[in-house]
C-alpha atoms as a PDB file:
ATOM      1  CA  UNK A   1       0.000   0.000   0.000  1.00  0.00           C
ATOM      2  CA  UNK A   2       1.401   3.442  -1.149  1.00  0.00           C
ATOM      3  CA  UNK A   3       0.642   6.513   0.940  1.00  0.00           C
ATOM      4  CA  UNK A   4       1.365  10.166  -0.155  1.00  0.00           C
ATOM      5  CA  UNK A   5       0.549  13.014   1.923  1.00  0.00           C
ATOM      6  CA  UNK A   6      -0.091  16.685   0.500  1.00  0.00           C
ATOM      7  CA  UNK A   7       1.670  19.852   1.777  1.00  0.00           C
ATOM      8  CA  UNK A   8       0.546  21.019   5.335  1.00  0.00           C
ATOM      9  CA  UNK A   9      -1.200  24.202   5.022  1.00  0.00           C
ATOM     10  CA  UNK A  10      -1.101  26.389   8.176  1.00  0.00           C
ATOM     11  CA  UNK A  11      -4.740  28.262   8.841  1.00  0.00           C
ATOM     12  CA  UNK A  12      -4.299  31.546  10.814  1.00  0.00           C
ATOM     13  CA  UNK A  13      -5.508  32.416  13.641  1.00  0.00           C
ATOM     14  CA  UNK A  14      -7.087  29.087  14.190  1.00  0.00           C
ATOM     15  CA  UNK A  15      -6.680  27.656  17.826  1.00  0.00           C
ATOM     16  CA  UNK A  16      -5.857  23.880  18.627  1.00  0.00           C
ATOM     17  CA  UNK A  17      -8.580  21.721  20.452  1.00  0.00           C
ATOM     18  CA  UNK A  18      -6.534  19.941  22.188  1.00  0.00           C
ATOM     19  CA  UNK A  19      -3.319  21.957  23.790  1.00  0.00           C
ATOM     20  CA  UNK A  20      -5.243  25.713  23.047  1.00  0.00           C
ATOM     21  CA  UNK A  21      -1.949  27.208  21.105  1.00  0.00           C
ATOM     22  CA  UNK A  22      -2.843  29.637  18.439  1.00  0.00           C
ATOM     23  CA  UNK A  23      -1.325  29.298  14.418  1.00  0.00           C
ATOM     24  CA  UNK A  24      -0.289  25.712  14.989  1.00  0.00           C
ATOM     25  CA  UNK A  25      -3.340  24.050  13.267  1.00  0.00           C
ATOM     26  CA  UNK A  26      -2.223  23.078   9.636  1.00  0.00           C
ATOM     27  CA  UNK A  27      -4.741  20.769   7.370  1.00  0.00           C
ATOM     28  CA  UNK A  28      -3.220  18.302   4.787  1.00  0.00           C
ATOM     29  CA  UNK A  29      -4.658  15.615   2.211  1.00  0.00           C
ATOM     30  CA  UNK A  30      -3.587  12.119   2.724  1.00  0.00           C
ATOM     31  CA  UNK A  31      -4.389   9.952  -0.373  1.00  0.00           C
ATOM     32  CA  UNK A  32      -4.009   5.913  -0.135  1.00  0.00           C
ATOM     33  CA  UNK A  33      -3.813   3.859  -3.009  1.00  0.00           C
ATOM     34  CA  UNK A  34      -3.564   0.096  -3.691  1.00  0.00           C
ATOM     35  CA  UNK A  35      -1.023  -1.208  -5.839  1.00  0.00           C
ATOM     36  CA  UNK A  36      -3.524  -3.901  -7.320  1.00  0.00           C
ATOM     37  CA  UNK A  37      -6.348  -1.366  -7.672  1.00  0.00           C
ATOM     38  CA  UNK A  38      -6.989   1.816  -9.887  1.00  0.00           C
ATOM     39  CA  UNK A  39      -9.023   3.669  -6.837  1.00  0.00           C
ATOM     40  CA  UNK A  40      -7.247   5.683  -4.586  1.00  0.00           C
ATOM     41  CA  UNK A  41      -9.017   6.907  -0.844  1.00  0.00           C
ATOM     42  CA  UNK A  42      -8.491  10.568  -0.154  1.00  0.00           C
ATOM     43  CA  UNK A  43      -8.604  11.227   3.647  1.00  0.00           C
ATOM     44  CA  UNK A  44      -8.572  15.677   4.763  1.00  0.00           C
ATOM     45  CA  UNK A  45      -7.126  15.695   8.036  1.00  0.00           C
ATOM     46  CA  UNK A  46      -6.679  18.529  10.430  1.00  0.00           C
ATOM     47  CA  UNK A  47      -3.688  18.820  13.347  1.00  0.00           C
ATOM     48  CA  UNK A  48      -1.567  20.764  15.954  1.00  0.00           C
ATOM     49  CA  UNK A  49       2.467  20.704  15.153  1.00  0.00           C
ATOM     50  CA  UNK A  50       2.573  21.861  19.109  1.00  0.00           C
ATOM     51  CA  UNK A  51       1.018  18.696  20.850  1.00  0.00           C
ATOM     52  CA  UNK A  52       0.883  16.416  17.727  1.00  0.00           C
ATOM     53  CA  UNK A  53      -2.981  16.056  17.682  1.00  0.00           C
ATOM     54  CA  UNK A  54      -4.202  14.487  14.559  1.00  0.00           C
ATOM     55  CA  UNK A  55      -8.084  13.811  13.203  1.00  0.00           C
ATOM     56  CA  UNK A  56     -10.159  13.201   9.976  1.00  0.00           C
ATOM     57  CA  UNK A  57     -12.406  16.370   9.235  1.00  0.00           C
ATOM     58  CA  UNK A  58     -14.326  14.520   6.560  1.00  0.00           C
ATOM     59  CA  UNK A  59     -15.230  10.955   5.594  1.00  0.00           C
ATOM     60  CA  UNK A  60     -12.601   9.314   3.165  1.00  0.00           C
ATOM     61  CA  UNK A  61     -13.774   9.575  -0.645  1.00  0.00           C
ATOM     62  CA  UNK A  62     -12.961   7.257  -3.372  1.00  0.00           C
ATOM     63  CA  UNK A  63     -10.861   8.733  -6.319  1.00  0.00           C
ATOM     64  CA  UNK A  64      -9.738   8.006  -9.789  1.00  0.00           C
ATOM     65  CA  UNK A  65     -13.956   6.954 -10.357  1.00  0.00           C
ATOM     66  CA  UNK A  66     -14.320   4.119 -13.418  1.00  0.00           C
ATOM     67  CA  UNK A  67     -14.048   5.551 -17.182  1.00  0.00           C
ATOM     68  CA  UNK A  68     -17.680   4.662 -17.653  1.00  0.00           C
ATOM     69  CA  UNK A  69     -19.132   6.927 -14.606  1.00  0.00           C
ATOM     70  CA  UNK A  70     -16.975   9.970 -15.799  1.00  0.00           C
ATOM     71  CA  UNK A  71     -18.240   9.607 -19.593  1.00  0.00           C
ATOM     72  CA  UNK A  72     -21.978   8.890 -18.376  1.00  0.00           C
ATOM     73  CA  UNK A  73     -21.318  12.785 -15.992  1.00  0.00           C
ATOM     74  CA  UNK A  74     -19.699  14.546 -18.980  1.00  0.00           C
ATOM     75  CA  UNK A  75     -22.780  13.475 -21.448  1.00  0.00           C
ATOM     76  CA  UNK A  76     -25.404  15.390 -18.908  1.00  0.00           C
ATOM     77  CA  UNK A  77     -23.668  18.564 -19.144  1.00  0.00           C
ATOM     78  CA  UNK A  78     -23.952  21.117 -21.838  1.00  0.00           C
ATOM     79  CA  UNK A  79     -22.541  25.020 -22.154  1.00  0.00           C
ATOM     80  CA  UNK A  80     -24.983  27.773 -21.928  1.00  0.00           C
ATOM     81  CA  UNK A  81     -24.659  31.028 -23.678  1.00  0.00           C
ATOM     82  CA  UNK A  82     -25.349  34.671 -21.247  1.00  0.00           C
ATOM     83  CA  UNK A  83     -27.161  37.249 -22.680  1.00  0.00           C
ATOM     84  CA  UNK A  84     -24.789  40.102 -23.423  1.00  0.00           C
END
């Protein structure tokens, strides 16, 4: 199993639940792919570089969706022209 994690990106002003320090909250993107599949589970996580506090903000969601799902999304779309 390959894991790759994003850049941490610092959010200002935000306090940490845990140990209360101010601008030491970060959020990152941890994706987790299989080597014997195509789909890839992308994980947002939010934590503290002061005490080391880690959680999930959000439910994983799948990635790299089948061909056929992406084709069957484009198909119901269409452009639409604004009136000048």
């Amino acid at each position: 199993m390959s894991i790759s994690t994003s850049r941490r990106r610092f959010i200002a002003g935000a306090t940490c639940p845990q140990c209360g320090q101010v601008d030491k909250v970060f959020t990152q993107t941890r994706i987790t792919k299989s080597e014997s599949s195509e789909v890839s589970l992308e994980y947002r996580e939010r934590g503290c570089v002061a005490c080391e506090f880690l959680e999930n903000i959000e439910d994983a969601t799948s990635t790299n969706l089948p061909s056929d799902t992406e084709a069957a999304d484009q198909k119901d779309w269409a452009p639409i022209k604004l009136p000048e």
